[in-house]
Protein backbone atom coordinates (compact mmCIF):
# COMPACT_ATOMS: atom_id res chain seq x y z
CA UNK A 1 -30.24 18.57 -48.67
CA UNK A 2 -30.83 18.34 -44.90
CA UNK A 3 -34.56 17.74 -43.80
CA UNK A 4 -36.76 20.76 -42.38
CA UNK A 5 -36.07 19.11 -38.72
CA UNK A 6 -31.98 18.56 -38.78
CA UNK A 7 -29.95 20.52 -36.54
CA UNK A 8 -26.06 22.21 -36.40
CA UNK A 9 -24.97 22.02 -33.00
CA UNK A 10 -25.59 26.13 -33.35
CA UNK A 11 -28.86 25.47 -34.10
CA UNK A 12 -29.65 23.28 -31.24
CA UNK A 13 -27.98 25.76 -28.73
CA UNK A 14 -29.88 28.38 -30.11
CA UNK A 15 -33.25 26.81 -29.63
CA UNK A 16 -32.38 25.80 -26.14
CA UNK A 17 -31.40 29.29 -25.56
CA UNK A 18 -34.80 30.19 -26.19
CA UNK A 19 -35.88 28.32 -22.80
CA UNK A 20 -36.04 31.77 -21.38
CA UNK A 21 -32.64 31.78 -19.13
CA UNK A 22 -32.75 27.99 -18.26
CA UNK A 23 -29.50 27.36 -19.40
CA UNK A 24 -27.99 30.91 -18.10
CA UNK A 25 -29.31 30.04 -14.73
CA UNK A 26 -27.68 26.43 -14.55
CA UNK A 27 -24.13 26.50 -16.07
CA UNK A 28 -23.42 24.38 -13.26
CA UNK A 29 -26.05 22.01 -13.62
CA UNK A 30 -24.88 20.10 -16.00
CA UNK A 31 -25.54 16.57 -15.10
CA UNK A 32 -23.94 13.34 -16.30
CA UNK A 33 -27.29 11.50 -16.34
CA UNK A 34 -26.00 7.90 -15.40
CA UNK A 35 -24.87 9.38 -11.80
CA UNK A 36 -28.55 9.82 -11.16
CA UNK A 37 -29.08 6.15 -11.80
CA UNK A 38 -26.28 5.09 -9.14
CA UNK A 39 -28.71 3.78 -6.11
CA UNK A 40 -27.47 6.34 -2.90
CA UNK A 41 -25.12 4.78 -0.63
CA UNK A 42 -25.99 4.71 2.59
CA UNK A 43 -24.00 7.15 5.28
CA UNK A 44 -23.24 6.24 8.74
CA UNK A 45 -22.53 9.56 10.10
CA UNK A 46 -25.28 11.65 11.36
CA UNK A 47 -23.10 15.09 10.47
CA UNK A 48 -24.83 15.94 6.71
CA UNK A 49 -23.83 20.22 6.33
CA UNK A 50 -20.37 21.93 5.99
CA UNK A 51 -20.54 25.89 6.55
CA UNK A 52 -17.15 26.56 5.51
CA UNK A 53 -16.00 30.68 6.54
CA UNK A 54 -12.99 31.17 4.67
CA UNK A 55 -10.51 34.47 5.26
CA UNK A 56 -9.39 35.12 1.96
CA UNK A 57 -5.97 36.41 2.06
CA UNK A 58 -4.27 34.70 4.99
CA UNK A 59 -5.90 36.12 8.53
CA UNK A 60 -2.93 36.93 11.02
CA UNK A 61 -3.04 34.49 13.87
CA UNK A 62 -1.51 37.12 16.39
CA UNK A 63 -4.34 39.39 15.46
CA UNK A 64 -7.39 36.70 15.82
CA UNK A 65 -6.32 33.67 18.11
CA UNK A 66 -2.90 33.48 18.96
CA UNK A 67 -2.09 37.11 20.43
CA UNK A 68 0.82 38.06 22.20
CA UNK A 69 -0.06 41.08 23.84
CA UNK A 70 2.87 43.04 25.29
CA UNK A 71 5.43 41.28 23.18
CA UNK A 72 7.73 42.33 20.58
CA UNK A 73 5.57 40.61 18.13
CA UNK A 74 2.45 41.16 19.18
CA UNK A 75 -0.50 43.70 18.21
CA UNK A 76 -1.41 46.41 20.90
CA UNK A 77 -4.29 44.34 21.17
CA UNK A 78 -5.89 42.92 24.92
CA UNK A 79 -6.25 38.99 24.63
CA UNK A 80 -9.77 37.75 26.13
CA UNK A 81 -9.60 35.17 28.96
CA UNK A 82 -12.81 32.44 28.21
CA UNK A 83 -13.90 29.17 29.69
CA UNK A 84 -11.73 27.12 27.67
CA UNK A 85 -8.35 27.22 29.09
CA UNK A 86 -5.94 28.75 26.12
CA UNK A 87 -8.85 29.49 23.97
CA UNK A 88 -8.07 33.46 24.48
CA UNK A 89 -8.83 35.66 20.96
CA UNK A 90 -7.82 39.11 20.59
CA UNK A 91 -10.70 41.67 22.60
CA UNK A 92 -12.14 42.63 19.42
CA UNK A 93 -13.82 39.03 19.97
CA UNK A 94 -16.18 39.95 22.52
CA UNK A 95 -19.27 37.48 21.35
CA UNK A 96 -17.47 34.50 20.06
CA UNK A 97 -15.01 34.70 23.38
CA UNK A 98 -18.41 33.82 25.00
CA UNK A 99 -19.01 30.99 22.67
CA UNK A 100 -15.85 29.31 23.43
CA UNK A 101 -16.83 26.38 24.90
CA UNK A 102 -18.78 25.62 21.36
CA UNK A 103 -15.90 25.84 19.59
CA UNK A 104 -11.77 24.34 18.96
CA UNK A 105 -9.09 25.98 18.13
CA UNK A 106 -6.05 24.37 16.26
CA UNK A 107 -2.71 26.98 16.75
CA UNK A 108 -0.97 24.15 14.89
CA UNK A 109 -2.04 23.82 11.27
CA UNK A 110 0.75 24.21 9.15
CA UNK A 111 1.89 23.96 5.71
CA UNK A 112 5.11 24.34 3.34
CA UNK A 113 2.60 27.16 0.66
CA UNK A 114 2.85 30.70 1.07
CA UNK A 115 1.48 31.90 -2.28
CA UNK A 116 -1.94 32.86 -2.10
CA UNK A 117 -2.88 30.54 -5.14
CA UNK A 118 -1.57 27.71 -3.82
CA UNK A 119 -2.55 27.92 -0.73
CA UNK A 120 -5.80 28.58 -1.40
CA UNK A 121 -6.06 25.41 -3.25
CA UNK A 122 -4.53 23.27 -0.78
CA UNK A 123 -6.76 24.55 1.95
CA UNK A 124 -9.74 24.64 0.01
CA UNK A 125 -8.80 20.83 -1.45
CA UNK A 126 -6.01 19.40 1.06
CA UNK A 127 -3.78 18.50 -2.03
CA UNK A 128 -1.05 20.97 -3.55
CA UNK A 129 -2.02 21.77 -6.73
CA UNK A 130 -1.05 19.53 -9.68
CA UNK A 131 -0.81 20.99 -13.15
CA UNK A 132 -2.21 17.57 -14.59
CA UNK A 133 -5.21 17.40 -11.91
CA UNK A 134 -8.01 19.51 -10.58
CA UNK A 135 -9.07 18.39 -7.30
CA UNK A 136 -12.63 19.41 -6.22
CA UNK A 137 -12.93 21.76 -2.71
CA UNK A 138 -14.62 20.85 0.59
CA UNK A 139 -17.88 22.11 -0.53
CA UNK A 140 -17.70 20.18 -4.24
CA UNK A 141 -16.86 16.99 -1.83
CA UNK A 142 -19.57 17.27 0.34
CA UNK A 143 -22.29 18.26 -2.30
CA UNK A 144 -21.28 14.36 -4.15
CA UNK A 145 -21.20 12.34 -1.14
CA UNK A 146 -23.82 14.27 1.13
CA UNK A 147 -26.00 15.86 -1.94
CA UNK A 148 -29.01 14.84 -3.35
CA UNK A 149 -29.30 15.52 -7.20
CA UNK A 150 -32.61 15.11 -7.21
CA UNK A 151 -32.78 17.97 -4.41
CA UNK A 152 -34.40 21.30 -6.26
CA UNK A 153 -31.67 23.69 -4.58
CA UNK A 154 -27.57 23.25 -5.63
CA UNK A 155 -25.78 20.73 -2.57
CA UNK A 156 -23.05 23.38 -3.06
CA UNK A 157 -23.66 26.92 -2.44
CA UNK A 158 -20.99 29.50 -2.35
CA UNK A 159 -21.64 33.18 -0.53
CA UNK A 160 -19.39 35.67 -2.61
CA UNK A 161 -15.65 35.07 -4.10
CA UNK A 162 -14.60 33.42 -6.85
CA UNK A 163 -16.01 30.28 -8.25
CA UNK A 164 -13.91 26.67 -7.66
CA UNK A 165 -14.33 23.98 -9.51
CA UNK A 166 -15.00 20.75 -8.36
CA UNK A 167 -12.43 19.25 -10.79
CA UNK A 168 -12.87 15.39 -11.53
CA UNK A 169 -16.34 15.03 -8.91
CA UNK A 170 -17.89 16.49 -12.30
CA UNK A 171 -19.49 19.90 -13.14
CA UNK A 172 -23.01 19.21 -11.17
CA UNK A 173 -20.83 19.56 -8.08
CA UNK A 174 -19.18 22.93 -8.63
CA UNK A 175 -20.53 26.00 -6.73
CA UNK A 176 -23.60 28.05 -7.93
CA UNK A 177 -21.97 31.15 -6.76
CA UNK A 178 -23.60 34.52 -5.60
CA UNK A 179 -21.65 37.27 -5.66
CA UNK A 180 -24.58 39.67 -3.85
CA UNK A 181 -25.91 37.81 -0.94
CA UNK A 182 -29.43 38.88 -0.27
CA UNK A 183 -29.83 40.86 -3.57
CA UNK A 184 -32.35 39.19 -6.99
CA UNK A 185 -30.31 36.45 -8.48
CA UNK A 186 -30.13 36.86 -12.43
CA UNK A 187 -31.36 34.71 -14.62
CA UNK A 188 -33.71 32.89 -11.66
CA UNK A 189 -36.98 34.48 -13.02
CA UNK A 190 -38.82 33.29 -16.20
CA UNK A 191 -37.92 35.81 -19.13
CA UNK A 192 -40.20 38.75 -19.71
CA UNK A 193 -43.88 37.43 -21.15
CA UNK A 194 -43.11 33.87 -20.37
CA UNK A 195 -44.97 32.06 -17.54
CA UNK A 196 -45.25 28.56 -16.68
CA UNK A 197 -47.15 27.27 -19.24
CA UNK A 198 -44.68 29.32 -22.14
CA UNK A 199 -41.61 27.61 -20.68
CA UNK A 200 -43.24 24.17 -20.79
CA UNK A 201 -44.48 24.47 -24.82
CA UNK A 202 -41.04 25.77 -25.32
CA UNK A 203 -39.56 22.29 -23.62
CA UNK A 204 -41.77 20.31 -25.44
CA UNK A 205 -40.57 21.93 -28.70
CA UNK A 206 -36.71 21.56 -27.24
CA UNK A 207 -37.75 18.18 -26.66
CA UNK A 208 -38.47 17.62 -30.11
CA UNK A 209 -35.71 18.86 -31.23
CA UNK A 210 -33.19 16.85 -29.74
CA UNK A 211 -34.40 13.42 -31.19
CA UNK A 212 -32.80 14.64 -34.02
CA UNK A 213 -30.00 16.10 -32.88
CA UNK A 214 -29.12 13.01 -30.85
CA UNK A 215 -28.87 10.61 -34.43
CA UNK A 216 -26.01 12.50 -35.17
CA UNK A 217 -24.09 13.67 -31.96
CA UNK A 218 -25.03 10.59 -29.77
CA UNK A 219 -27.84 10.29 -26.74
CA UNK A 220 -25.20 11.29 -24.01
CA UNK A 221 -24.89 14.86 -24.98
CA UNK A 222 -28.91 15.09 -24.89
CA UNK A 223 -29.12 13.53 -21.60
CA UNK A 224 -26.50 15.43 -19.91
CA UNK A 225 -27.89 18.66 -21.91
CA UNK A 226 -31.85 17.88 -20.42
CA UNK A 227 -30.86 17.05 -17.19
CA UNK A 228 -29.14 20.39 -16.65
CA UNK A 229 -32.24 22.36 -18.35
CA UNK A 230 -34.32 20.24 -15.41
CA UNK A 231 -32.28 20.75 -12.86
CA UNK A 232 -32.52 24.44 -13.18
CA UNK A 233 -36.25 24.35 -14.21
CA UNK A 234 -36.76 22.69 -11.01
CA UNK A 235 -35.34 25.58 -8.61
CA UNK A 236 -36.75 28.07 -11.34
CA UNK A 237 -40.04 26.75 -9.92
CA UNK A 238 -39.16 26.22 -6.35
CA UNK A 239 -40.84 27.63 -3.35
CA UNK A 240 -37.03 27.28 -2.25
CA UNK A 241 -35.36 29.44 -3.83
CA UNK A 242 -36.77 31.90 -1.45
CA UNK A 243 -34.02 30.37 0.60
CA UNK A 244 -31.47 33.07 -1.08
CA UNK A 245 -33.25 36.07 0.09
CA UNK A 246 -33.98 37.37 3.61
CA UNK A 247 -37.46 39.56 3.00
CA UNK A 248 -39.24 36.80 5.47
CA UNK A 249 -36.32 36.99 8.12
CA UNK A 250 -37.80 38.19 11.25
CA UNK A 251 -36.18 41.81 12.48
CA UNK A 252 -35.03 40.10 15.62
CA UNK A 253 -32.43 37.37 13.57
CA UNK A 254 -31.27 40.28 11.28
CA UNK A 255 -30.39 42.33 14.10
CA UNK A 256 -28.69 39.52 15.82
CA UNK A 257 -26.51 38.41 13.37
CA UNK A 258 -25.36 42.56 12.69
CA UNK A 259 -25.62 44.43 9.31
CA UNK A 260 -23.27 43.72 5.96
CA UNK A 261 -22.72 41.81 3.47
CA UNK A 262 -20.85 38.71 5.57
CA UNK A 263 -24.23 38.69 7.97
CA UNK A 264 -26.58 38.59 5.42
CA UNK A 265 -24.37 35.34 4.02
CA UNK A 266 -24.35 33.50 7.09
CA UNK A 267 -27.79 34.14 7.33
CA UNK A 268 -28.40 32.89 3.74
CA UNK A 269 -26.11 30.04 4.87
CA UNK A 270 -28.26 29.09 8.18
CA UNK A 271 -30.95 28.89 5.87
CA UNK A 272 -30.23 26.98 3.27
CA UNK A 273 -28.96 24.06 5.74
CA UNK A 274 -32.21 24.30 7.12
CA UNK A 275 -33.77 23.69 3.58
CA UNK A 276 -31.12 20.97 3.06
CA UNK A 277 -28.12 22.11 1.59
CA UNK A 278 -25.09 20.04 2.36
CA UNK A 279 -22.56 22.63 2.07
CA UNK A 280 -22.54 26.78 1.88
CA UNK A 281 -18.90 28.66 1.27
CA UNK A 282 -19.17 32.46 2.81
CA UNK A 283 -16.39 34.39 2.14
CA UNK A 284 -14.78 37.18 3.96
CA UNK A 285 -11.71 38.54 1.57
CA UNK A 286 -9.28 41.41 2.69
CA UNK A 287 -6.69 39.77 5.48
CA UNK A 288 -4.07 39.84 3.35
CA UNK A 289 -2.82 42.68 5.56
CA UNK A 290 1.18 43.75 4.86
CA UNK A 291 0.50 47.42 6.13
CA UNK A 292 -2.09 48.93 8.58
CA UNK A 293 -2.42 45.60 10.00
CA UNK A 294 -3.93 46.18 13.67
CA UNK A 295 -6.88 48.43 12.01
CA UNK A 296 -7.34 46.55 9.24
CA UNK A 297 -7.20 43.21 11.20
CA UNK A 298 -9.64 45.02 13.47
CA UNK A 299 -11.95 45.97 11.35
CA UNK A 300 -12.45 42.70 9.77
CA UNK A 301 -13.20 41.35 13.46
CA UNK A 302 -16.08 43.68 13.91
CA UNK A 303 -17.51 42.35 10.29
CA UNK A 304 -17.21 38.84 11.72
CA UNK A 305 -17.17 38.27 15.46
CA UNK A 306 -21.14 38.87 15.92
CA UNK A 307 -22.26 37.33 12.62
CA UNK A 308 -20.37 34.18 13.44
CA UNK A 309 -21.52 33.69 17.05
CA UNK A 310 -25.23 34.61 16.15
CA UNK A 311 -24.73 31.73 13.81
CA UNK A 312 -23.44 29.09 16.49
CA UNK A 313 -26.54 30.53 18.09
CA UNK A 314 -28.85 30.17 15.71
CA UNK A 315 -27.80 26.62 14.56
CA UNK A 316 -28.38 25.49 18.49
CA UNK A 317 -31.28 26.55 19.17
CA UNK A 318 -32.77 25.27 15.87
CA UNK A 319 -31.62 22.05 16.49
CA UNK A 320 -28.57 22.00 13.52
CA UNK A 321 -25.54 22.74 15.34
CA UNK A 322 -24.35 18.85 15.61
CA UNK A 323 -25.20 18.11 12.56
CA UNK A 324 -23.55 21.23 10.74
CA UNK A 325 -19.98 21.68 10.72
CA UNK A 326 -18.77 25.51 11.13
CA UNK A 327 -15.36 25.70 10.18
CA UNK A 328 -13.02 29.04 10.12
CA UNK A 329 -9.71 29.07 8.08
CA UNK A 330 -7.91 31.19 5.65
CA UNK A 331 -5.09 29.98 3.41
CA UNK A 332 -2.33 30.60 5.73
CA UNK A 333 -1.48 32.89 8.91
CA UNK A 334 1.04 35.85 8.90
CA UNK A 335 4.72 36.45 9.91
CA UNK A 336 5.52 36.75 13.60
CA UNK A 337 7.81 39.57 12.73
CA UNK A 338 6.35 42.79 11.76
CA UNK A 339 6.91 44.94 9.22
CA UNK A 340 8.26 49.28 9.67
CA UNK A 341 4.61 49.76 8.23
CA UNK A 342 2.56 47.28 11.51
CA UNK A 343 1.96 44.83 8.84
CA UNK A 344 3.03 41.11 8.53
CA UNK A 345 4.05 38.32 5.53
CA UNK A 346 2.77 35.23 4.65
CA UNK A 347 3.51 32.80 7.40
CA UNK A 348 2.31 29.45 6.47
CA UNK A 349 4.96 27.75 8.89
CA UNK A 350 1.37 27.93 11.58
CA UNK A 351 -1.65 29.28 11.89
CA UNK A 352 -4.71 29.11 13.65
CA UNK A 353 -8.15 27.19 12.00
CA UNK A 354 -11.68 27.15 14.23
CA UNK A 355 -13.78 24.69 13.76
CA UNK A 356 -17.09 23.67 15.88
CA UNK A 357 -20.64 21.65 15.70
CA UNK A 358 -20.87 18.53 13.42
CA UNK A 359 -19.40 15.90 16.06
CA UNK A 360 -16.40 18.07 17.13
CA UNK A 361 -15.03 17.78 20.59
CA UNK A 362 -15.60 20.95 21.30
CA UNK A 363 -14.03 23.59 24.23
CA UNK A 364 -10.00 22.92 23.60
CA UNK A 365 -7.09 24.36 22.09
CA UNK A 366 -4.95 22.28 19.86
CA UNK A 367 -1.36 22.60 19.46
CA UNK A 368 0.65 25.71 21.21
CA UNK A 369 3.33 27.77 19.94
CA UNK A 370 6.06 29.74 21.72
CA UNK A 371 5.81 32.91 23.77
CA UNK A 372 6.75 35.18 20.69
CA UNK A 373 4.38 33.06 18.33
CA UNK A 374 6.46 30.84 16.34
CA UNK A 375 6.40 27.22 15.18
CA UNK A 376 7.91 25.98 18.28
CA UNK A 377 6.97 24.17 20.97
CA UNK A 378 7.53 24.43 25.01
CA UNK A 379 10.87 23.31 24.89
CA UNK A 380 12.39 25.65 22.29
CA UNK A 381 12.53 22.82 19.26
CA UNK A 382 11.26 23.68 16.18
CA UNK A 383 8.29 21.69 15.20
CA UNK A 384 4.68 22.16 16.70
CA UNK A 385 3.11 20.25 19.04
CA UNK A 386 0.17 18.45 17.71
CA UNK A 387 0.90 19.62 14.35
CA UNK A 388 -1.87 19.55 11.53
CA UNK A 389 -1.71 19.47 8.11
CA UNK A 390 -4.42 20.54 5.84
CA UNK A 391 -4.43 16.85 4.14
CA UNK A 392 -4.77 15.89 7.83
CA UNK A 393 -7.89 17.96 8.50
CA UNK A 394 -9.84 16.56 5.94
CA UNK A 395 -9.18 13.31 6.67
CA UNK A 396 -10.38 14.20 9.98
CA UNK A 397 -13.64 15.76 8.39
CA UNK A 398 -14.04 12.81 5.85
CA UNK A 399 -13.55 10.31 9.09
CA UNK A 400 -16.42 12.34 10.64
CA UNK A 401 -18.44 12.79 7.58
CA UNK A 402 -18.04 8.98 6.80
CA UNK A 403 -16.68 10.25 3.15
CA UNK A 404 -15.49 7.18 0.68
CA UNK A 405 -11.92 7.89 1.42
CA UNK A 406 -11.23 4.59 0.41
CA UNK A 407 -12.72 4.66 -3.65
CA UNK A 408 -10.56 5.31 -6.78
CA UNK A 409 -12.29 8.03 -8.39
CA UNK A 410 -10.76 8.87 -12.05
CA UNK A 411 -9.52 11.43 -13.29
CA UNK A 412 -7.53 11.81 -16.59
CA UNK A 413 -7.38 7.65 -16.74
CA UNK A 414 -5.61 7.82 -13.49
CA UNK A 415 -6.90 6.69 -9.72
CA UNK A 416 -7.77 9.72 -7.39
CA UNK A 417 -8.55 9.59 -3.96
CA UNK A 418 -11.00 12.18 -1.86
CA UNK A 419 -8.26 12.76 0.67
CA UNK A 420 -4.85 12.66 0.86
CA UNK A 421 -3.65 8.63 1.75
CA UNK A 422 -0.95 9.50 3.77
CA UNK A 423 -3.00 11.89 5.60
CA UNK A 424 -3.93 11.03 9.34
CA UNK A 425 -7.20 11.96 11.30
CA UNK A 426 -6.77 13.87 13.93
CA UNK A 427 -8.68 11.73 16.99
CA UNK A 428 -8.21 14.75 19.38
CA UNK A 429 -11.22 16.69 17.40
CA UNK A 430 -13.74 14.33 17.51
CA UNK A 431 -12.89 11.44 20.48
């Protein structure tokens, strides 16, 4: 007969259920409690935040920075001239035209993936996907080797769209996702008639509880299980987590960064590097755009163009900017050719990526293509100049970021590297 204090596994979920939300609050949480006790190693770079803006569904480059106005292929669009020679973005780019010199744009980034899937993951990972491995995304790499996990906010926060793992970097780097920017997160507030000193009987009596539990299932499941429970006790309780909403933002930033749902997350993004955060994911979905492309395309623009720039703005004048990387990108670019409805295909053959702040050599344009906007360069041949691979752009931001490119992780009970090995950095960005 089992003694008045044993416990089925049911039973102990059940009783750390009744934390109050704890556990519904911190899925991602979950901690492998040794990686705490791994003393920090010590960075060289000075570049410690990723704000990644990723285009979900492949933005056209001919309708953001690679126009060909007055060409067969192009959009009956007006390209802007700027300061940076070749740096000229369709006219519906009126503020970041002016923030040009802040900023590089790549025409060359290329790739052999034109299904949305795939692409996704290779330009949210810079591997192809692998049936047998899941690789962990920019943000899940940044949180482990820039993160603190004894920090009370998540290292990786992502601003709308769906969740990515961070595969074999372990759970307590995946994403804690909101899918409302500025609106109550769920399951952040103590439970109805529990307050502070509720929650901490009812972790005492959890506590208890688990000394049992762990004779029979083993002390690793409790650690990793109390960890994750005081992980998200600890933002429950944070002055922080008034990071994620915008009541205290002063009229003025609101109104410069514009109205929406994408302003309010770079806003939410500008302040959570501020608190700390080594890396925020906003996403803008909706470029996927195979009919009613130059409105569509347009509209899009006027969601992003003063958001983004108030954001180079804001990250300047508060001192953030070089240590912040602001990176734009989608999963692939769109088909010179258009379509009998002024829509394009999936083009992955080049596209266009932005990137700026964070040690970048700012105010250039990388790689060209030809006067109708294909993969070729000046003299007619078919490969880019200065061509850039996804693989190669991280290496470039783990050069930068001083990443441990160089350490077998594991994964499955085979060796796994943060970046691609035969990847090359790409000196032009940051020398």
């Amino acid at each position: 007969m089992p003694s008045p204090f044993s416990l089925t596994r049911r039973d102990f979920l059940r009783a750390s259920a009744a934390a109050g939300g704890v556990i519904a609050t911190s899925s991602f949480f979950s901690h492998n409690i040794r990686g705490e006790e791994t003393k920090a190693r010590v960075r060289n770079s000075k570049v410690n935040h990723v704000i990644l803006l990723y285009m979900a569904g492949g933005p056209s480059q001919l309708e953001t920075f690679d126009p060909r106005p007055g060409k067969e292929t192009g959009a009956p669009f007006k390209a802007l001239e700027t300061e940076v020679p070749g740096f000229t973005p369709v006219e519906h780019f009126k503020e970041i035209a002016k923030c040009a010199p802040d900023l590089t744009l790549i025409k060359s980034m290329h790739s052999r993936e034109g299904n949305h899937s795939r692409a996704s993951y290779l330009l949210h990972t810079g591997y192809i996907p692998n049936p047998t491995l899941k690789h962990p995304s920019l943000g899940s790499i940044v949180a482990q080797q820039c993160g603190d996990p004894s920090f009370e906010l998540p290292n990786f926060v992502k601003l709308q769209g769906a969740p990515f793992p961070a595969g074999y970097l372990g759970v307590e780097n995946n994403p804690f996702v909101i899918s409302r920017p500025g609106a109550k997160i769920e399951n952040l507030d103590y439970a109805k008639g529990v307050d502070q000193d509720r929650m901490d009987r009812r972790m005492k009596l959890v506590k208890e509880m688990e000394k049992d539990f762990a004779k029979e299932h083993g002390d690793e499941a409790v650690e990793a299980h109390k960890a994750m429970y005081e992980k998200a006790r600890k933002l429950m309780d944070s002055p922080l987590r008034k990071k994620f909403y915008l009541e205290d933002e002063p009229d003025e930033t609101r109104k410069a960064y514009g109205e929406g749902s994408f302003a309010d997350s770079l806003i939410i993004a500008r302040r959570l590097v501020e608190a700390g955060v080594p890396a925020v994911e906003c996403t803008l979905g909706g470029w996927d755009t195979h009919d009613d492309g130059f409105n569509r395309c347009k509209n899009l623009i006027d969601k992003l163009d003063k958001p983004w720039a108030a954001l180079i703005k804001d990250l300047k004048q508060r001192g953030l900017y070089e240590s912040t990387m602001v990176i734009w990108m989608g999963e692939f670019g769109r088909t010179p050719k258009l379509t009998n409805t002024e829509g394009r295909g999936h083009w992955p053959n080049n596209f266009c990526v932005v990137v700026g702040g964070g040690g970048f050599k700012t105010g250039q344009v990388i790689g060209e293509t030809d006067d109708l906007g294909y993969n070729r360069d000046s003299k007619g041949n078919t490969t880019l100049k200065d061509p850039v691979g996804p693989n190669d752009l991280y290496k470039t931001i783990g050069t930068m970021m001083d990443w441990e490119m160089t350490k077998e992780f594991e994964a499955g009970n085979r060796p796994v590297w943060l970046v691609d090995k035969e990847a090359s950095a790409v000196e032009k960005l940051y020398k």
